[in-house]
C-alpha atoms as a PDB file:
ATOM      1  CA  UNK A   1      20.366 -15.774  -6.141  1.00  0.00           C
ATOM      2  CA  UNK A   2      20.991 -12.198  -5.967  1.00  0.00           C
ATOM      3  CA  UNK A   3      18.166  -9.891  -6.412  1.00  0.00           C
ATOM      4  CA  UNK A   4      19.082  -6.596  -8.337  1.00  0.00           C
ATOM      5  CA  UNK A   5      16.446  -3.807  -7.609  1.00  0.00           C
ATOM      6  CA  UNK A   6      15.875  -1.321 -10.421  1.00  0.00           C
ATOM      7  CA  UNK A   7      14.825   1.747  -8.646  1.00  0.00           C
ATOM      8  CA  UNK A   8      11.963   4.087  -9.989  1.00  0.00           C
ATOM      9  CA  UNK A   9      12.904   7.549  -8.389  1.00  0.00           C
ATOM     10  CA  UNK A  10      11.168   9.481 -10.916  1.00  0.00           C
ATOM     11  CA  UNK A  11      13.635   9.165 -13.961  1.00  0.00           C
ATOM     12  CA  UNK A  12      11.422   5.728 -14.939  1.00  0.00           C
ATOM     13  CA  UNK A  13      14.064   3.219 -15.955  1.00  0.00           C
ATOM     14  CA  UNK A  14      13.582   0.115 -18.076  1.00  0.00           C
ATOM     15  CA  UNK A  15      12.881  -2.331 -15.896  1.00  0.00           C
ATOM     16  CA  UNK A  16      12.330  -0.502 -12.567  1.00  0.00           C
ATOM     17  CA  UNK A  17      11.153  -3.064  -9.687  1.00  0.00           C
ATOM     18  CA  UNK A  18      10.711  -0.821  -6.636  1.00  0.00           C
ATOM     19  CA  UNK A  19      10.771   3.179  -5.590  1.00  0.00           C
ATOM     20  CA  UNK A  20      13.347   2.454  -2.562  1.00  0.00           C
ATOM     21  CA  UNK A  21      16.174   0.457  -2.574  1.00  0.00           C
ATOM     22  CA  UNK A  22      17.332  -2.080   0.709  1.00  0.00           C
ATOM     23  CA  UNK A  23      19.241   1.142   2.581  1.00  0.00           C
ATOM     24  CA  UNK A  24      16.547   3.234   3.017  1.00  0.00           C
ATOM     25  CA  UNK A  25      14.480   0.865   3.635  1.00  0.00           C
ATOM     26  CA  UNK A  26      16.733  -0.363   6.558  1.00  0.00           C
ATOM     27  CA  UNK A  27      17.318   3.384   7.584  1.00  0.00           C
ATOM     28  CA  UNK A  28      12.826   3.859   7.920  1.00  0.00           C
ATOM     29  CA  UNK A  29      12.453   0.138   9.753  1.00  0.00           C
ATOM     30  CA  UNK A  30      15.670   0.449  12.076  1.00  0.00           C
ATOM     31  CA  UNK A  31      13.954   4.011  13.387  1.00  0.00           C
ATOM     32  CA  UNK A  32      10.719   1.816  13.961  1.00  0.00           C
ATOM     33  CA  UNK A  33      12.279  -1.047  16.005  1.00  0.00           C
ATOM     34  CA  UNK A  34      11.378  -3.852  13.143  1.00  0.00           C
ATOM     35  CA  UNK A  35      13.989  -6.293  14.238  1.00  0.00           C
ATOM     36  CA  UNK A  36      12.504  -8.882  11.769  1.00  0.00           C
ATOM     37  CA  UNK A  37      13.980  -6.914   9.433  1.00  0.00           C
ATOM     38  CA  UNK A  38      17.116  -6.105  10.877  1.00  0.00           C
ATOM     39  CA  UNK A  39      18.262  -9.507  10.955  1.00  0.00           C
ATOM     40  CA  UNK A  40      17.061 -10.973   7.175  1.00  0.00           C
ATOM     41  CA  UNK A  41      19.558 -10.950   4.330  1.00  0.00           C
ATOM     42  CA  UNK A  42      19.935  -8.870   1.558  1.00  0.00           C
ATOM     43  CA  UNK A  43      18.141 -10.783  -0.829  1.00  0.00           C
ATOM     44  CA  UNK A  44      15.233 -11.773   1.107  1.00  0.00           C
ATOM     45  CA  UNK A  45      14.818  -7.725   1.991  1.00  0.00           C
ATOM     46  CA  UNK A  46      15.128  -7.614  -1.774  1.00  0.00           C
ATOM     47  CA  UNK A  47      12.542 -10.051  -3.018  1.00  0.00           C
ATOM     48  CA  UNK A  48      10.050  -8.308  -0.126  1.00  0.00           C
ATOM     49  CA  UNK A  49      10.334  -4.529  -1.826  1.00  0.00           C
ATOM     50  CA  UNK A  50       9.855  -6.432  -4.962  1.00  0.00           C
ATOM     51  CA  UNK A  51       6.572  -8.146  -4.050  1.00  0.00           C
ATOM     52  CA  UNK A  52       5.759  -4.854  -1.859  1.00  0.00           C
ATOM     53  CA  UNK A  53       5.949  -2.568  -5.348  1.00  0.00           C
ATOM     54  CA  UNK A  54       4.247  -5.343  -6.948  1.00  0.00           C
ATOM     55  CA  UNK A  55       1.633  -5.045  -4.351  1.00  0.00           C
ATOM     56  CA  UNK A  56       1.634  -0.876  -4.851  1.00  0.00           C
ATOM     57  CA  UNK A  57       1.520  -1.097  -8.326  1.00  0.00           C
ATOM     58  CA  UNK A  58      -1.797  -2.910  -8.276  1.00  0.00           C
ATOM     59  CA  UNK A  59      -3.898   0.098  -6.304  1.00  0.00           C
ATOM     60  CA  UNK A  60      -5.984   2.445  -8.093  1.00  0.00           C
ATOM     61  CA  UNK A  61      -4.488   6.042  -7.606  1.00  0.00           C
ATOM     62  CA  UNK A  62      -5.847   9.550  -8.553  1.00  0.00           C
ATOM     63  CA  UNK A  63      -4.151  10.665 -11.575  1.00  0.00           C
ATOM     64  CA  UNK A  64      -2.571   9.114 -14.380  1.00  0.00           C
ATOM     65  CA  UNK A  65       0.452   6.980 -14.967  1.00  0.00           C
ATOM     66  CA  UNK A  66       3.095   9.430 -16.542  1.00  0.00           C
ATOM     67  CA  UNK A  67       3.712   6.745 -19.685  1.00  0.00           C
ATOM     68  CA  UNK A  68       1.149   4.734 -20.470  1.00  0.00           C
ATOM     69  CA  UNK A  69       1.726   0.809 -21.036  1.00  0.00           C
ATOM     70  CA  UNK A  70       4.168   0.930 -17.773  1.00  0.00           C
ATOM     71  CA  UNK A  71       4.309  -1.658 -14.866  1.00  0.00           C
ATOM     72  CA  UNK A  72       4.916   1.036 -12.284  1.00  0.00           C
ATOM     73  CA  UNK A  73       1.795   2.760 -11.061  1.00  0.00           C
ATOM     74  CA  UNK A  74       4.743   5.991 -10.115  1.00  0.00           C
ATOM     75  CA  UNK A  75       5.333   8.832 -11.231  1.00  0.00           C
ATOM     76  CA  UNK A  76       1.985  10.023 -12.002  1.00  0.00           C
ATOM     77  CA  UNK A  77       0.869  12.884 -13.783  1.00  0.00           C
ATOM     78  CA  UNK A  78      -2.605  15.019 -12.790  1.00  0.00           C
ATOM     79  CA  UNK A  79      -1.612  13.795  -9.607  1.00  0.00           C
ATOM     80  CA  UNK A  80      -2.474  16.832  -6.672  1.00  0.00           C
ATOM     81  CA  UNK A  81      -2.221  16.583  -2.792  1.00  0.00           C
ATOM     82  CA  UNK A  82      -4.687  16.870  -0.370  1.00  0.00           C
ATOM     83  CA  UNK A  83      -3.477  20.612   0.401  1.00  0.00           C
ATOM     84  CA  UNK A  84      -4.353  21.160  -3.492  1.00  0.00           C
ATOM     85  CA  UNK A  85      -0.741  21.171  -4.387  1.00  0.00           C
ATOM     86  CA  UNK A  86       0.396  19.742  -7.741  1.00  0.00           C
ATOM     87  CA  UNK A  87       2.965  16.530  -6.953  1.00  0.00           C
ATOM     88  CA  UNK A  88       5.659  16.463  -9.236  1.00  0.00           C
ATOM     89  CA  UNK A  89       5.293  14.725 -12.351  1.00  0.00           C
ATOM     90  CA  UNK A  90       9.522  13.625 -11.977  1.00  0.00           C
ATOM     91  CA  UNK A  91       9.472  12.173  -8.289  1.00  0.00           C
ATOM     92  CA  UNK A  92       7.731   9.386  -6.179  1.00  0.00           C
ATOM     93  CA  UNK A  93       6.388  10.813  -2.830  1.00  0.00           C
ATOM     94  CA  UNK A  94       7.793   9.710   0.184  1.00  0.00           C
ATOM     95  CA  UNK A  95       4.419   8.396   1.464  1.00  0.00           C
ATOM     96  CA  UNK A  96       4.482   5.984  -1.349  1.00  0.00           C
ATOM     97  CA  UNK A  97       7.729   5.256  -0.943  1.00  0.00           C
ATOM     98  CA  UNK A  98       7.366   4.495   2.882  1.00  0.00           C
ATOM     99  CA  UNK A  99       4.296   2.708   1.955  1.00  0.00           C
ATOM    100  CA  UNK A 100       6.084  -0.059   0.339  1.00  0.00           C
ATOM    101  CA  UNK A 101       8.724  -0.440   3.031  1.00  0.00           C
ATOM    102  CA  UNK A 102       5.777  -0.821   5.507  1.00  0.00           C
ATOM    103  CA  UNK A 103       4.605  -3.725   2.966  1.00  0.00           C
ATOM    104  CA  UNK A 104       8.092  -5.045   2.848  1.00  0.00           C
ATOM    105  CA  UNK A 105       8.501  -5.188   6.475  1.00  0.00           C
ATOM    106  CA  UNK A 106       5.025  -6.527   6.677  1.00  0.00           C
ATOM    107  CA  UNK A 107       6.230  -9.588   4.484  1.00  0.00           C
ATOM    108  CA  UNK A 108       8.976 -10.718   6.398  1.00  0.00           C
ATOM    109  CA  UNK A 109       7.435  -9.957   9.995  1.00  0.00           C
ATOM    110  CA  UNK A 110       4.376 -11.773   9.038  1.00  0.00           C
ATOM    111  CA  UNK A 111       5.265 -13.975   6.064  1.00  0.00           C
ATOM    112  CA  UNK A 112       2.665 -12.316   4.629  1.00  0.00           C
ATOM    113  CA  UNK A 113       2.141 -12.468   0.370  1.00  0.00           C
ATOM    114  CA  UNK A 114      -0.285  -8.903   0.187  1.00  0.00           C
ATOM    115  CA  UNK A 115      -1.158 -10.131  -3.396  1.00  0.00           C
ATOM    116  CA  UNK A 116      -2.587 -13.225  -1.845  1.00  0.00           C
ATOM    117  CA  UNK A 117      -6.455 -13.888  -2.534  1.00  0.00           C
ATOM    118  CA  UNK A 118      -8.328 -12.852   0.427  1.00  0.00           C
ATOM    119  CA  UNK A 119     -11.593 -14.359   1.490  1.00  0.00           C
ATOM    120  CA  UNK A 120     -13.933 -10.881   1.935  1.00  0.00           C
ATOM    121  CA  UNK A 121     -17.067 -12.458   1.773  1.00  0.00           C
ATOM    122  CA  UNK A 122     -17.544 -10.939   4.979  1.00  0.00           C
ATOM    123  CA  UNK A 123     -16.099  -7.217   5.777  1.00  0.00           C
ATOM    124  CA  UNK A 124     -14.316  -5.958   9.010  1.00  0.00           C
ATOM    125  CA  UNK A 125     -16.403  -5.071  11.652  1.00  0.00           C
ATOM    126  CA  UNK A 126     -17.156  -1.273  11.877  1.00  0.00           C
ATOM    127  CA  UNK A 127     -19.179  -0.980  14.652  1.00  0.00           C
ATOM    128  CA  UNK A 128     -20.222  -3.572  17.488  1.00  0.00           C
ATOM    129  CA  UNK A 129     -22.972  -2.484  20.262  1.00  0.00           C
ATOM    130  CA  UNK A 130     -23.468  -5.192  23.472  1.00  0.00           C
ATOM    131  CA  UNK A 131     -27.091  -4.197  24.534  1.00  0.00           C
ATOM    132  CA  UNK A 132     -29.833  -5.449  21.764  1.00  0.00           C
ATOM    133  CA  UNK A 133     -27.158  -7.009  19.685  1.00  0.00           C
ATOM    134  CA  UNK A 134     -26.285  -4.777  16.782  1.00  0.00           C
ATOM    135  CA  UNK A 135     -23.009  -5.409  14.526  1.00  0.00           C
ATOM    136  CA  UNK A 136     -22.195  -3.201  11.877  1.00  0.00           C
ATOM    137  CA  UNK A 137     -19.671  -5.112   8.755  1.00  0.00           C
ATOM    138  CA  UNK A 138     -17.896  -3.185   5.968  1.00  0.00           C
ATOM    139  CA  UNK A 139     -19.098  -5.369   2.415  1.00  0.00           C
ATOM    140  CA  UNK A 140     -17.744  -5.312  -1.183  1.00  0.00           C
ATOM    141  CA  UNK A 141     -21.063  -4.914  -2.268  1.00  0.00           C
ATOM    142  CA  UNK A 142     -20.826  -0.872  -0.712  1.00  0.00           C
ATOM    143  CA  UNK A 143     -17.108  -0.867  -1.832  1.00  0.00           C
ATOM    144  CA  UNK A 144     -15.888  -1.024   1.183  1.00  0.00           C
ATOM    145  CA  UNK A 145     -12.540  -2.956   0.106  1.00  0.00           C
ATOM    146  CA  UNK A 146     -12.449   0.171  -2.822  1.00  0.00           C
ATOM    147  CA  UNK A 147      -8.590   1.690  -1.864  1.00  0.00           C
ATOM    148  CA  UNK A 148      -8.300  -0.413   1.045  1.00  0.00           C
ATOM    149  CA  UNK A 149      -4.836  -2.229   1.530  1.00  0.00           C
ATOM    150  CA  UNK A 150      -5.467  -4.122   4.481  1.00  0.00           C
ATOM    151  CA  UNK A 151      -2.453  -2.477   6.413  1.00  0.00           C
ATOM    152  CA  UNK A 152      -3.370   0.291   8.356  1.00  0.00           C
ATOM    153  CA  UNK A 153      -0.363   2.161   8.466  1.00  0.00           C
ATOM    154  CA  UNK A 154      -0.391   1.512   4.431  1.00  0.00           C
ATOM    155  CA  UNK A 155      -3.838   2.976   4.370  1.00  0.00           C
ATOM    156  CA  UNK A 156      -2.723   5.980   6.779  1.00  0.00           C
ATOM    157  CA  UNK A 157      -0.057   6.694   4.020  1.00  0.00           C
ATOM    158  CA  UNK A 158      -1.606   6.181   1.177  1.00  0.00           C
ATOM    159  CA  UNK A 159      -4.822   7.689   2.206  1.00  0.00           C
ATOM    160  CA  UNK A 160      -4.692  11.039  -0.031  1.00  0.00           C
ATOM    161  CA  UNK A 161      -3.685   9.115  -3.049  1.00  0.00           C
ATOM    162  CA  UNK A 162      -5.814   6.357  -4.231  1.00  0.00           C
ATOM    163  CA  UNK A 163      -8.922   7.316  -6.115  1.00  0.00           C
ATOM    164  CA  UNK A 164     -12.352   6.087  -5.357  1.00  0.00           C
ATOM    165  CA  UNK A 165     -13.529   6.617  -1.766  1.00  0.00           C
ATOM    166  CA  UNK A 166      -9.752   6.740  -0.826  1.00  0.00           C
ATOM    167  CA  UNK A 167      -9.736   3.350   1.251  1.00  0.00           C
ATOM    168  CA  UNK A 168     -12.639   4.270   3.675  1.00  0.00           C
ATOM    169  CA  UNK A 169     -15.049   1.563   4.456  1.00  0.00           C
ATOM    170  CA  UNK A 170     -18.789   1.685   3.116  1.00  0.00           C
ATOM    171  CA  UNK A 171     -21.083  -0.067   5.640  1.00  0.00           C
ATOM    172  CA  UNK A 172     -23.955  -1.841   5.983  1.00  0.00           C
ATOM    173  CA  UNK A 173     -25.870  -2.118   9.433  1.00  0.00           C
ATOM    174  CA  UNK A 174     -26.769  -5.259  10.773  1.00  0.00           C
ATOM    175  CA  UNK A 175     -29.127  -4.472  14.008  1.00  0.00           C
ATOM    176  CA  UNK A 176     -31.775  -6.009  16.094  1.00  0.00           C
ATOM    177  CA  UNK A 177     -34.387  -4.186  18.183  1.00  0.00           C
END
């Protein structure tokens, strides 16, 4: 079953399913040694930009989605860079664009489904100390999962982007002593 991708470069198309199509996503993964990806077919490189724009389009960004009612969360409008530059209201940025080939690769290293629930009933640990015990965890309750993908180099990329506390952690401290 051939997958067709339907790219969103700005233009918004009817039907657009991902901001990069399978070339430059081989061109950014070949430079980064992801033989995983290297060797999987067309179509499964395909279906994993698919579910990786899926996955994008799901995060809460600053700004606002250029026409209302659309799947895509890209191109955005009120949208302005950490430098205080506007970002054009016509394009997707790069770092969004590289963020969903580092999804993409993600999925086929790992087999990983990033829209697949995920037990956070207890956070990531922020902080561990060995003498009197004291462990530090990140909690939804301080919205520490708030713009937080769960990849880091996602998080690195998309860091100036997503609205909210822009994917830091919130902590709570755990201690003894």
């Amino acid at each position: 079953m051939a997958i067709t991708l339907i790219i969103e470069d700005g233009t918004m198309p009817e039907g657009a399913n991902s901001y990069t199509d399978i070339a430059g996503a081989d061109a950014y993964l070949s430079s980064r040694g992801a033989l995983d990806w290297a060797i999987a077919d067309d179509d499964t490189k395909a279906a994993a930009l698919v579910r990786a724009c899926d996955t994008l389009n799901t995060y809460h960004y600053k700004g606002q989605v250029s026409a209302p009612g659309r799947v895509m969360a890209w191109p955005r409008k009120q949208m302005v860079y950490a430098d205080g530059s506007p970002a054009p209201m016509d394009a997707i940025p790069a770092q969004v664009i590289n963020a969903q080939i580092e999804l993409a690769g993600n999925i086929i290293t790992d087999s990983a489904d990033p829209l697949a629930p995920v037990d956070k009933s207890q956070g990531a640990v922020t902080s561990e100390k060995v003498d009197v015990i004291s462990v530090s965890y990140a909690t939804p309750e301080t919205n520490a999962y708030k713009g937080l993908t769960g990849f880091p180099a996602v998080d690195a990329l998309l860091r100036g982007f997503l609205s909210g506390n822009g994917g830091r952690f919130g902590v709570v401290e755990v201690g003894r002593g």
